[in-house]
PDB file of N, CA and C in Angstrom:
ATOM      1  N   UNK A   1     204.891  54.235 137.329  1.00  0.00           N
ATOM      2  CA  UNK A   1     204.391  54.766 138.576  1.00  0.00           C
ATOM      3  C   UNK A   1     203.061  54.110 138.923  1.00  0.00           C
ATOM      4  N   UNK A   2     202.295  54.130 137.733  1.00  0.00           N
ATOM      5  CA  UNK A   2     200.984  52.949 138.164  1.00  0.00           C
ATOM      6  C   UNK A   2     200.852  51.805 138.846  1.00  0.00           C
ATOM      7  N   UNK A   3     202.381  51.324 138.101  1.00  0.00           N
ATOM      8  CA  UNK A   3     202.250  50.130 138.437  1.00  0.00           C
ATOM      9  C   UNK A   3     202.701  49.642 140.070  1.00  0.00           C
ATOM     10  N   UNK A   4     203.433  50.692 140.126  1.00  0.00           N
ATOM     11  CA  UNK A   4     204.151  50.786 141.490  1.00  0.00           C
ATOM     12  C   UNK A   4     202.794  50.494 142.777  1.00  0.00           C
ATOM     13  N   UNK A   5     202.317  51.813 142.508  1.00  0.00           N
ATOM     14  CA  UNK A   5     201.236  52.225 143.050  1.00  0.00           C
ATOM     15  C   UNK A   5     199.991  51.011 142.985  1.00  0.00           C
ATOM     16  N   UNK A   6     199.673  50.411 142.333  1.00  0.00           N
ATOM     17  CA  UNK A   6     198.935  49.469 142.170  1.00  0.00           C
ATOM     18  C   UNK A   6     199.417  48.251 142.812  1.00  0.00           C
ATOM     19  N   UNK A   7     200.581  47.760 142.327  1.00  0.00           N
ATOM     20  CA  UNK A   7     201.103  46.197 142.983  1.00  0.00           C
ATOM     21  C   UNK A   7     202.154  46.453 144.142  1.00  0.00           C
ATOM     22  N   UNK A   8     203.499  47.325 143.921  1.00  0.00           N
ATOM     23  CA  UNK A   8     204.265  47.646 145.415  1.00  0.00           C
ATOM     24  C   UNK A   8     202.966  48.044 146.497  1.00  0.00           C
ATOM     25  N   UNK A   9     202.511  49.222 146.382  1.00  0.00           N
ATOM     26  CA  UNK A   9     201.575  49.744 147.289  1.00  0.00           C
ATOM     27  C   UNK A   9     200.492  48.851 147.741  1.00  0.00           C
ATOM     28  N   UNK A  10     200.080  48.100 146.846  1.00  0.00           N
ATOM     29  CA  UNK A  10     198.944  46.954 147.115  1.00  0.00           C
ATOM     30  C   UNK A  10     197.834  47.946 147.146  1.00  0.00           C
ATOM     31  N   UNK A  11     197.705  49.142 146.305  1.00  0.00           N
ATOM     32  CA  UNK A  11     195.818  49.304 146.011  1.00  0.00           C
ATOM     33  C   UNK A  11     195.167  48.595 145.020  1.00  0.00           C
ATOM     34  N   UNK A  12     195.736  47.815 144.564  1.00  0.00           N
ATOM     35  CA  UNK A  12     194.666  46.357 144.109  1.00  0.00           C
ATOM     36  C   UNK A  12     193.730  46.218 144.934  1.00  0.00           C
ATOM     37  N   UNK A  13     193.948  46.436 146.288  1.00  0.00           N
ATOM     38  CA  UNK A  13     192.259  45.729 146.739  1.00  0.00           C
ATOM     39  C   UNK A  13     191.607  46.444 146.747  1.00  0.00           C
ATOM     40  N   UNK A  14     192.092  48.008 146.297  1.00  0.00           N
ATOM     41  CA  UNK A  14     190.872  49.164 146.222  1.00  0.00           C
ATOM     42  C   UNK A  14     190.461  49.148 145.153  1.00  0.00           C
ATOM     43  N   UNK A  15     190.831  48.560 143.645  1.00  0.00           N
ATOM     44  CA  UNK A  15     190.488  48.501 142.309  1.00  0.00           C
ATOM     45  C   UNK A  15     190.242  47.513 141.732  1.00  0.00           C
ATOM     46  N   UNK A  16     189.480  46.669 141.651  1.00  0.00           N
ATOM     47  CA  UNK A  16     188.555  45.513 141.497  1.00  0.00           C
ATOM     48  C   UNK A  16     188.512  45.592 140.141  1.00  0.00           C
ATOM     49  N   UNK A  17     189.224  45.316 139.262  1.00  0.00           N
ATOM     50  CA  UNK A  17     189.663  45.730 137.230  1.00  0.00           C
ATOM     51  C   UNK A  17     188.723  44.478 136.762  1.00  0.00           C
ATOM     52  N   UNK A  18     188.095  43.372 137.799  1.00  0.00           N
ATOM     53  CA  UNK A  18     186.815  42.436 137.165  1.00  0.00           C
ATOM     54  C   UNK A  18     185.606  43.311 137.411  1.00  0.00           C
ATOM     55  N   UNK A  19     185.545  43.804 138.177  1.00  0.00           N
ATOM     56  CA  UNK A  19     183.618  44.709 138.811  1.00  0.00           C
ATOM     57  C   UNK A  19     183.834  46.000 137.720  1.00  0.00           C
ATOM     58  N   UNK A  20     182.308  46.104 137.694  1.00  0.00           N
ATOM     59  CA  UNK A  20     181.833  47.315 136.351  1.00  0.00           C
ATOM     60  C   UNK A  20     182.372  48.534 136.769  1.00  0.00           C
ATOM     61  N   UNK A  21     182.893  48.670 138.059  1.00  0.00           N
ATOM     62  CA  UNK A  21     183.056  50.136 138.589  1.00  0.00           C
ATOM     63  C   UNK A  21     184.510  50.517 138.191  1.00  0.00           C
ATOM     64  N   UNK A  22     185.696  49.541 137.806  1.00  0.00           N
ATOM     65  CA  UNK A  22     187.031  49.687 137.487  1.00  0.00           C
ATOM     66  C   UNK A  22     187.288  50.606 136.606  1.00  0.00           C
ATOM     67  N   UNK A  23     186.958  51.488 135.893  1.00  0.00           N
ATOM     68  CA  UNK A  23     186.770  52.595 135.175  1.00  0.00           C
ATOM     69  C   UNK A  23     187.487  53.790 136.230  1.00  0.00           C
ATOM     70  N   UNK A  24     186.224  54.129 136.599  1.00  0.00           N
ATOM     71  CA  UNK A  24     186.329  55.418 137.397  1.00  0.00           C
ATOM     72  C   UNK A  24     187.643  55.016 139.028  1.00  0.00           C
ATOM     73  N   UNK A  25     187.584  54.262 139.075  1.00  0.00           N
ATOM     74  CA  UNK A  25     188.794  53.902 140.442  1.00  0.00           C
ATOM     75  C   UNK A  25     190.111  53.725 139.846  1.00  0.00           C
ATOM     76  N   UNK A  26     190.142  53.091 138.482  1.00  0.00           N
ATOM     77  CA  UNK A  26     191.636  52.959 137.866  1.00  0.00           C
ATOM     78  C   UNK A  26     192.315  54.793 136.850  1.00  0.00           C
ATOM     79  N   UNK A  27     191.010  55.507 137.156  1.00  0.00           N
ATOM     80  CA  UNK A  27     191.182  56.539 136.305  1.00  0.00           C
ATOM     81  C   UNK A  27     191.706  57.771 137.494  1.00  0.00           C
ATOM     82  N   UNK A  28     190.994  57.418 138.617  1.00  0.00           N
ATOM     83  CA  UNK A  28     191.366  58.374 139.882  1.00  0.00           C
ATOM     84  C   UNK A  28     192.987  58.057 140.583  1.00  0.00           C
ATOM     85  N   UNK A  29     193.356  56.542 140.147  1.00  0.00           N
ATOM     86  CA  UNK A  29     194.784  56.444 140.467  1.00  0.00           C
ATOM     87  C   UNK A  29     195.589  56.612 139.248  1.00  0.00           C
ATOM     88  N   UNK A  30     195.262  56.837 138.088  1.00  0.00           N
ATOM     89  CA  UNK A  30     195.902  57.316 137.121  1.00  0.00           C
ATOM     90  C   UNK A  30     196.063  58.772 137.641  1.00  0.00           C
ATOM     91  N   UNK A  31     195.329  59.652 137.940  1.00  0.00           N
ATOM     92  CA  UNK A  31     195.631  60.585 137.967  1.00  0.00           C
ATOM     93  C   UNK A  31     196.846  60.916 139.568  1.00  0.00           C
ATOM     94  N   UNK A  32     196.372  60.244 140.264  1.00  0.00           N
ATOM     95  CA  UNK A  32     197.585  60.218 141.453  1.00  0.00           C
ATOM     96  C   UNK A  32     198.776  59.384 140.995  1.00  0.00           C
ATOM     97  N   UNK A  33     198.560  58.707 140.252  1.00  0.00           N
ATOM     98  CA  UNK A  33     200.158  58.641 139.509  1.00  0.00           C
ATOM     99  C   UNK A  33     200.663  59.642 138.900  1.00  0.00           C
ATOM    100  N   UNK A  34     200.012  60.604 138.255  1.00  0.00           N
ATOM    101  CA  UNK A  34     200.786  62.058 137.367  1.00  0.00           C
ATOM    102  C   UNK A  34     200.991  62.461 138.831  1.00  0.00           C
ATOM    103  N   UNK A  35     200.217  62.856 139.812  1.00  0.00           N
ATOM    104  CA  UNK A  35     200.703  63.707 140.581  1.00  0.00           C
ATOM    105  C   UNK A  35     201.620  63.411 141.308  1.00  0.00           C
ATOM    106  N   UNK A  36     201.769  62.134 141.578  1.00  0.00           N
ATOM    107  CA  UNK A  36     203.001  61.458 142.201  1.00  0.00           C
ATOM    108  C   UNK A  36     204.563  61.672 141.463  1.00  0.00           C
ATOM    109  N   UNK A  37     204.115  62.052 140.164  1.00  0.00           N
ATOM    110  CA  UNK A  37     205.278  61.822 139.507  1.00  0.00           C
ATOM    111  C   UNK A  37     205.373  63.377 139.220  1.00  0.00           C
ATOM    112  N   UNK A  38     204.892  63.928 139.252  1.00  0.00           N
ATOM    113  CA  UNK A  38     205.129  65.722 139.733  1.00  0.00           C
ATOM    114  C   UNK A  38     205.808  66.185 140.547  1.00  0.00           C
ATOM    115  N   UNK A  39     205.515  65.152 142.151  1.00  0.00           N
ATOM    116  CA  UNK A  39     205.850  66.067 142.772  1.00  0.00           C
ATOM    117  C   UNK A  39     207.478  65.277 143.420  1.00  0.00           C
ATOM    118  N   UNK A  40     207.777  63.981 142.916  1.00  0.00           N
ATOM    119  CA  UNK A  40     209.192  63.308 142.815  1.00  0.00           C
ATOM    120  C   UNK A  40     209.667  64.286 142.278  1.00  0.00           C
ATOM    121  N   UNK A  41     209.569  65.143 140.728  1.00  0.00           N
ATOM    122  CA  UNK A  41     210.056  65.669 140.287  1.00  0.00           C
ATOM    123  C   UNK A  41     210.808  66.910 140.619  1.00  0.00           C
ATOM    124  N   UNK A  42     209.149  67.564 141.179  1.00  0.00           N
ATOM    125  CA  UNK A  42     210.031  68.563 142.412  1.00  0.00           C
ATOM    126  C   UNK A  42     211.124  68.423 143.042  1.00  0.00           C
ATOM    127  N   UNK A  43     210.736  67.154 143.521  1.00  0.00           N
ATOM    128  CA  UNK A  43     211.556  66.926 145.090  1.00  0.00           C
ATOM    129  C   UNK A  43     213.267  66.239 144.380  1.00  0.00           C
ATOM    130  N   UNK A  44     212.772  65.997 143.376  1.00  0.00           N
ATOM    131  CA  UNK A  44     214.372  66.133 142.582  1.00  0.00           C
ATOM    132  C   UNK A  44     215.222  67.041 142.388  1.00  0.00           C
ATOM    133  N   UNK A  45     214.598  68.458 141.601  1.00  0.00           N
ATOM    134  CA  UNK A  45     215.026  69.145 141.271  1.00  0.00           C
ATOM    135  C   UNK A  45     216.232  69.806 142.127  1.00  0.00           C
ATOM    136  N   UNK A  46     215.108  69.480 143.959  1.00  0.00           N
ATOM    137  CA  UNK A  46     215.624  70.879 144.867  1.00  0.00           C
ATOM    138  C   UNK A  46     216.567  70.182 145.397  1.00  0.00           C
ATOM    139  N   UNK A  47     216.796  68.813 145.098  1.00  0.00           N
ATOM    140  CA  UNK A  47     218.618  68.502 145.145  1.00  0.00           C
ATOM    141  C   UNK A  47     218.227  66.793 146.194  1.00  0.00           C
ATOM    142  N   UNK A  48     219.057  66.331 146.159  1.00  0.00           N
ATOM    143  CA  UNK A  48     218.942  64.997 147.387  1.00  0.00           C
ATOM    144  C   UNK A  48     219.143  65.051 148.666  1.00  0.00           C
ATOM    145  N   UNK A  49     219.903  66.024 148.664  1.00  0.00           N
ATOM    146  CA  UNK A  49     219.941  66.512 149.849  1.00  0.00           C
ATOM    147  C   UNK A  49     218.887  67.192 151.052  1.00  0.00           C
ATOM    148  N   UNK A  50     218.315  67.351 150.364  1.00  0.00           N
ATOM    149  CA  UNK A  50     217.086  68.701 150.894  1.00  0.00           C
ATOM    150  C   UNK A  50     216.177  67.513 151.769  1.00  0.00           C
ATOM    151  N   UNK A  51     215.417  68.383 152.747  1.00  0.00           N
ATOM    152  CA  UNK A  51     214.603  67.492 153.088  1.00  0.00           C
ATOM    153  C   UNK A  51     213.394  67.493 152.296  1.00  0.00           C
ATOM    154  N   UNK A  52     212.898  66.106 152.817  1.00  0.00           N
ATOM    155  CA  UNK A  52     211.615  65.236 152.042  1.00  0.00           C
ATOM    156  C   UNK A  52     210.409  66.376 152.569  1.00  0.00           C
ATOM    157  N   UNK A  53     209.785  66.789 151.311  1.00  0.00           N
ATOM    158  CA  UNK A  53     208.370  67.074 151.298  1.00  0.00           C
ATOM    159  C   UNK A  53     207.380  66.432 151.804  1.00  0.00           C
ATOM    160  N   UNK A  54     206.155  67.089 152.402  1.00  0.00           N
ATOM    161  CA  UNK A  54     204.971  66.232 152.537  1.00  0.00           C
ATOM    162  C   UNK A  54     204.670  66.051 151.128  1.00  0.00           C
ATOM    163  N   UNK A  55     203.551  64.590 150.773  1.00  0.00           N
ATOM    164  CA  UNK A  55     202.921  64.491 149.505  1.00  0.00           C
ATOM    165  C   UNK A  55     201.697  65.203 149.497  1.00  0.00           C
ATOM    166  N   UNK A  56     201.184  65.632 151.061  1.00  0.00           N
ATOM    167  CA  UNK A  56     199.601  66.065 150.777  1.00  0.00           C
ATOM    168  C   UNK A  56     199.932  67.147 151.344  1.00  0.00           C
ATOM    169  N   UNK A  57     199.977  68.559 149.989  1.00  0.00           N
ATOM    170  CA  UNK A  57     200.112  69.921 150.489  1.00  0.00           C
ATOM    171  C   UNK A  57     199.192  70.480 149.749  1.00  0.00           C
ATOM    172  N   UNK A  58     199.163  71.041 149.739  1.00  0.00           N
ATOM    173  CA  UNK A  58     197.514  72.032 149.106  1.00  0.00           C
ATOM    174  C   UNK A  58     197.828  72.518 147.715  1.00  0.00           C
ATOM    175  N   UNK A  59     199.103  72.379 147.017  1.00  0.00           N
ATOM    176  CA  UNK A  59     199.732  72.356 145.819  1.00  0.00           C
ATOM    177  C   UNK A  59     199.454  71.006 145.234  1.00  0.00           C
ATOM    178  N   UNK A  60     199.993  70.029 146.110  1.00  0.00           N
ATOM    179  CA  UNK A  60     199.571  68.509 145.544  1.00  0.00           C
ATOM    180  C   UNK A  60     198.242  68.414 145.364  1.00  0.00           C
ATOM    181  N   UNK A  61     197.307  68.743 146.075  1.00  0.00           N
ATOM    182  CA  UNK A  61     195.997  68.710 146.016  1.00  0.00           C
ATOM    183  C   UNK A  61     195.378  69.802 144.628  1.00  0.00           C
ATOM    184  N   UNK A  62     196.065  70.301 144.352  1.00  0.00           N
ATOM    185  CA  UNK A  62     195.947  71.703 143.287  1.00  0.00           C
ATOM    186  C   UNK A  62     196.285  70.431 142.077  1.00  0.00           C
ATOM    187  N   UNK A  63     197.265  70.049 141.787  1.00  0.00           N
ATOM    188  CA  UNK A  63     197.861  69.437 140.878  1.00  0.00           C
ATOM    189  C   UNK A  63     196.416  68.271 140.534  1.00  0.00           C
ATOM    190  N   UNK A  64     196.291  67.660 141.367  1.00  0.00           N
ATOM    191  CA  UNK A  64     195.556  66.237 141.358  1.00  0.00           C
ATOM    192  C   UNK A  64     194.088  67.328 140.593  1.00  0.00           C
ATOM    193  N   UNK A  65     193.540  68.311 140.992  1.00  0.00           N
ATOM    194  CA  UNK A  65     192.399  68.438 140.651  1.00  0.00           C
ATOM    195  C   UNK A  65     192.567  69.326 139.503  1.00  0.00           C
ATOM    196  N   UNK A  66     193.940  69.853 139.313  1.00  0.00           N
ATOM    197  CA  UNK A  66     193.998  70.101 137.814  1.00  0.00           C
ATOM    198  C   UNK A  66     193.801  69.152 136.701  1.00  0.00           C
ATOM    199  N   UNK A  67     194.781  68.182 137.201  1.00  0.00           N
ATOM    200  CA  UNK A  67     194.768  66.954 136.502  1.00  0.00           C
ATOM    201  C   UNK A  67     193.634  66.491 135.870  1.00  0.00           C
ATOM    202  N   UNK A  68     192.630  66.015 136.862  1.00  0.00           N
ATOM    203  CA  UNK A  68     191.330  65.704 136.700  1.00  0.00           C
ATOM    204  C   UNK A  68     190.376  66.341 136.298  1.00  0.00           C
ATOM    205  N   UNK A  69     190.946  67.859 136.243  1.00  0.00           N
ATOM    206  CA  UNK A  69     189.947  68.592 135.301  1.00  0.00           C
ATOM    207  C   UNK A  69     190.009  68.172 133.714  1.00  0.00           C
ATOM    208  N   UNK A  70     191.332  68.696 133.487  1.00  0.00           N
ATOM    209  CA  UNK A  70     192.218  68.211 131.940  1.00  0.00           C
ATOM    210  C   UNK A  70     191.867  67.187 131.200  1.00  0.00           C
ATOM    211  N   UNK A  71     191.541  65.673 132.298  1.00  0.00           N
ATOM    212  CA  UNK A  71     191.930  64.674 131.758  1.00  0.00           C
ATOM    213  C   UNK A  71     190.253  63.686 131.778  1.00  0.00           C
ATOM    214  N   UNK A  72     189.538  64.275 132.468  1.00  0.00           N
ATOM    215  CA  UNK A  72     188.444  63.808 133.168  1.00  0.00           C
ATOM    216  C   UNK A  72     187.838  63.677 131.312  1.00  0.00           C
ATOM    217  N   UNK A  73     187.360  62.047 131.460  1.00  0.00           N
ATOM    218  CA  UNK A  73     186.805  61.532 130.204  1.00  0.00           C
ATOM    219  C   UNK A  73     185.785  62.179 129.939  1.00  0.00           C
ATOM    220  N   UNK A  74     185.014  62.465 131.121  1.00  0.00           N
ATOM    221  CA  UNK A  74     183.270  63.432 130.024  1.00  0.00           C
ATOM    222  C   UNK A  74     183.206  64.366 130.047  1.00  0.00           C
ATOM    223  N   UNK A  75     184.523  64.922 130.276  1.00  0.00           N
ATOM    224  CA  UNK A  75     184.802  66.247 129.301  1.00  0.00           C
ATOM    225  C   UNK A  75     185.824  66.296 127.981  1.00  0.00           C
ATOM    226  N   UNK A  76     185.963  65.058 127.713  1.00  0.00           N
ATOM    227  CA  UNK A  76     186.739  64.745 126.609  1.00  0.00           C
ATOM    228  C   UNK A  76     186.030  64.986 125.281  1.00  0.00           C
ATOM    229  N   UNK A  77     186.547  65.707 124.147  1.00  0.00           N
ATOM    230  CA  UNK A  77     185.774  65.064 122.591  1.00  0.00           C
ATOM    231  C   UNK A  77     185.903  63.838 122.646  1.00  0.00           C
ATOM    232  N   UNK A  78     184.920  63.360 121.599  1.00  0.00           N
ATOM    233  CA  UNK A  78     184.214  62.296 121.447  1.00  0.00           C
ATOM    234  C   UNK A  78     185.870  61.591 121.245  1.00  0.00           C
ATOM    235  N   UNK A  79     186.744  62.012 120.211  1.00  0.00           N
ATOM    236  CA  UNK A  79     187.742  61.118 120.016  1.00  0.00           C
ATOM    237  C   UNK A  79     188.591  61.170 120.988  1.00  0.00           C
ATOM    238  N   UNK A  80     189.049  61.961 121.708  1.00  0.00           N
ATOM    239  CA  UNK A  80     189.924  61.385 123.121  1.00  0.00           C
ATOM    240  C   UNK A  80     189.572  61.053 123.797  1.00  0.00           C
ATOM    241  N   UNK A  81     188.177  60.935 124.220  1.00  0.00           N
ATOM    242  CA  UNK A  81     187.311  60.248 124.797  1.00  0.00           C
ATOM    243  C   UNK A  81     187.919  58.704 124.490  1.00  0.00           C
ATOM    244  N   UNK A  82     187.634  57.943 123.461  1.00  0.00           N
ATOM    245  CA  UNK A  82     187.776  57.091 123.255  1.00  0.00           C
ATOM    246  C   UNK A  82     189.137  56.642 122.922  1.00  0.00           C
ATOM    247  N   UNK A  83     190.657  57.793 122.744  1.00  0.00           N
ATOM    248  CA  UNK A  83     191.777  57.109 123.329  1.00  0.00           C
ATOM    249  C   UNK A  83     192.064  56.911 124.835  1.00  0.00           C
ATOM    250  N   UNK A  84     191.552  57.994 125.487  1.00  0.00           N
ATOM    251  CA  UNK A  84     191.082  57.793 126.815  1.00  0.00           C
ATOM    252  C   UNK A  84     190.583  55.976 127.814  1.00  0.00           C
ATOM    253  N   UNK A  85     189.930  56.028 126.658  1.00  0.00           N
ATOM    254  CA  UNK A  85     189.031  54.730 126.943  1.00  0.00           C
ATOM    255  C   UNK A  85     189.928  53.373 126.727  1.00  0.00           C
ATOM    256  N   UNK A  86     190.199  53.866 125.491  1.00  0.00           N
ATOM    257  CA  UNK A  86     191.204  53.099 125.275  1.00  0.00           C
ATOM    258  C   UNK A  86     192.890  52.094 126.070  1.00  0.00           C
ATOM    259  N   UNK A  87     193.320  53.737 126.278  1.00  0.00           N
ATOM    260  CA  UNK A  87     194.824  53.615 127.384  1.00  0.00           C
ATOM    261  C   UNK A  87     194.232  52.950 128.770  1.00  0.00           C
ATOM    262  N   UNK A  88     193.122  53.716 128.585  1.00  0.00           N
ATOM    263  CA  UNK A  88     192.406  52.598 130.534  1.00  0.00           C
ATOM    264  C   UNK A  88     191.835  50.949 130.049  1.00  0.00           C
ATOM    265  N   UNK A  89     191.868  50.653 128.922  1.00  0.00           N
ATOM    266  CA  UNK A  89     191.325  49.020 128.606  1.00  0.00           C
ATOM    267  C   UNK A  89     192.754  49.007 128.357  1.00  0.00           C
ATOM    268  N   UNK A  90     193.768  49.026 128.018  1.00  0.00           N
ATOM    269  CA  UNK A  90     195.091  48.178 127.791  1.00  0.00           C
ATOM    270  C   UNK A  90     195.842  48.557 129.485  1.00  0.00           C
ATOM    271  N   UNK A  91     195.698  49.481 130.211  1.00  0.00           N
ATOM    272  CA  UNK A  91     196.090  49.693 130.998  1.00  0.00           C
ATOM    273  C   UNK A  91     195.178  48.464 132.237  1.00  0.00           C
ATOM    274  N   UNK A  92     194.198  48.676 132.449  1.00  0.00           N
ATOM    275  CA  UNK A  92     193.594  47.208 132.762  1.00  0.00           C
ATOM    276  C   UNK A  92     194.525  45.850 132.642  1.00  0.00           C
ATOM    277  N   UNK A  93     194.425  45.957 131.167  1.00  0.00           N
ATOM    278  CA  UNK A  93     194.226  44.264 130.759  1.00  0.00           C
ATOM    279  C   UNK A  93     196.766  43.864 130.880  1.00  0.00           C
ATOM    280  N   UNK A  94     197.333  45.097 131.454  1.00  0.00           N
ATOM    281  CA  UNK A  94     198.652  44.872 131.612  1.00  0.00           C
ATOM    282  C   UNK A  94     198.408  44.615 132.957  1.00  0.00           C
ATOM    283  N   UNK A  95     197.508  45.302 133.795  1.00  0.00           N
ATOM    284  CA  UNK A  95     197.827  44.547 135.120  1.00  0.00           C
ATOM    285  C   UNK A  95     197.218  43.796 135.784  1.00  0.00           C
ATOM    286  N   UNK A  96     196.583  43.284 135.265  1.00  0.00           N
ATOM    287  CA  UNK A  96     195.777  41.614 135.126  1.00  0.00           C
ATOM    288  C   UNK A  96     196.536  40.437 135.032  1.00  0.00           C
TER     289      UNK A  96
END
């Protein structure tokens, strides 16, 4: 879904993975990738048939800032902190 989102979508030009700031911009579309992939899920469940959901409902928006509560690195211990750190330097250096 990242990757989708990154190269189909073309927000590459919003995430600059050479400039010091690629951290915090590749970590905010990580997290709209979980939510993206939440709410497909939904929209699976309730059949193919059904009609298409909006993506920006105040649930999606619930999800994304759950997310980012959960997952948000400086509130991490020191050691998931640094798998944290981690999955975002190999996650980088795959879509490079």
């Amino acid at each position: 879904m990242l990757e989708h989102i990154i190269s189909c979508k073309q927000y590459s030009c919003y995430i600059s993975l050479k400039s010091e700031s690629w951290k915090p911009r590749l970590t905010n579309t990580l997290f709209l990738a979980v939510t993206s992939r939440t709410w497909l899920l939904e929209k699976a469940l309730v059949g193919p048939w059904s009609a298409a959901g909006d993506f920006q409902t105040d649930a999606n928006r619930t999800h994304y800032r759950t997310m980012k509560s959960h997952l948000d690195p400086d509130m991490l211990p020191n050691e998931e902190h640094s798998r944290f750190d981690t999955l975002l330097d190999n996650m980088c250096d795959a879509l490079q």
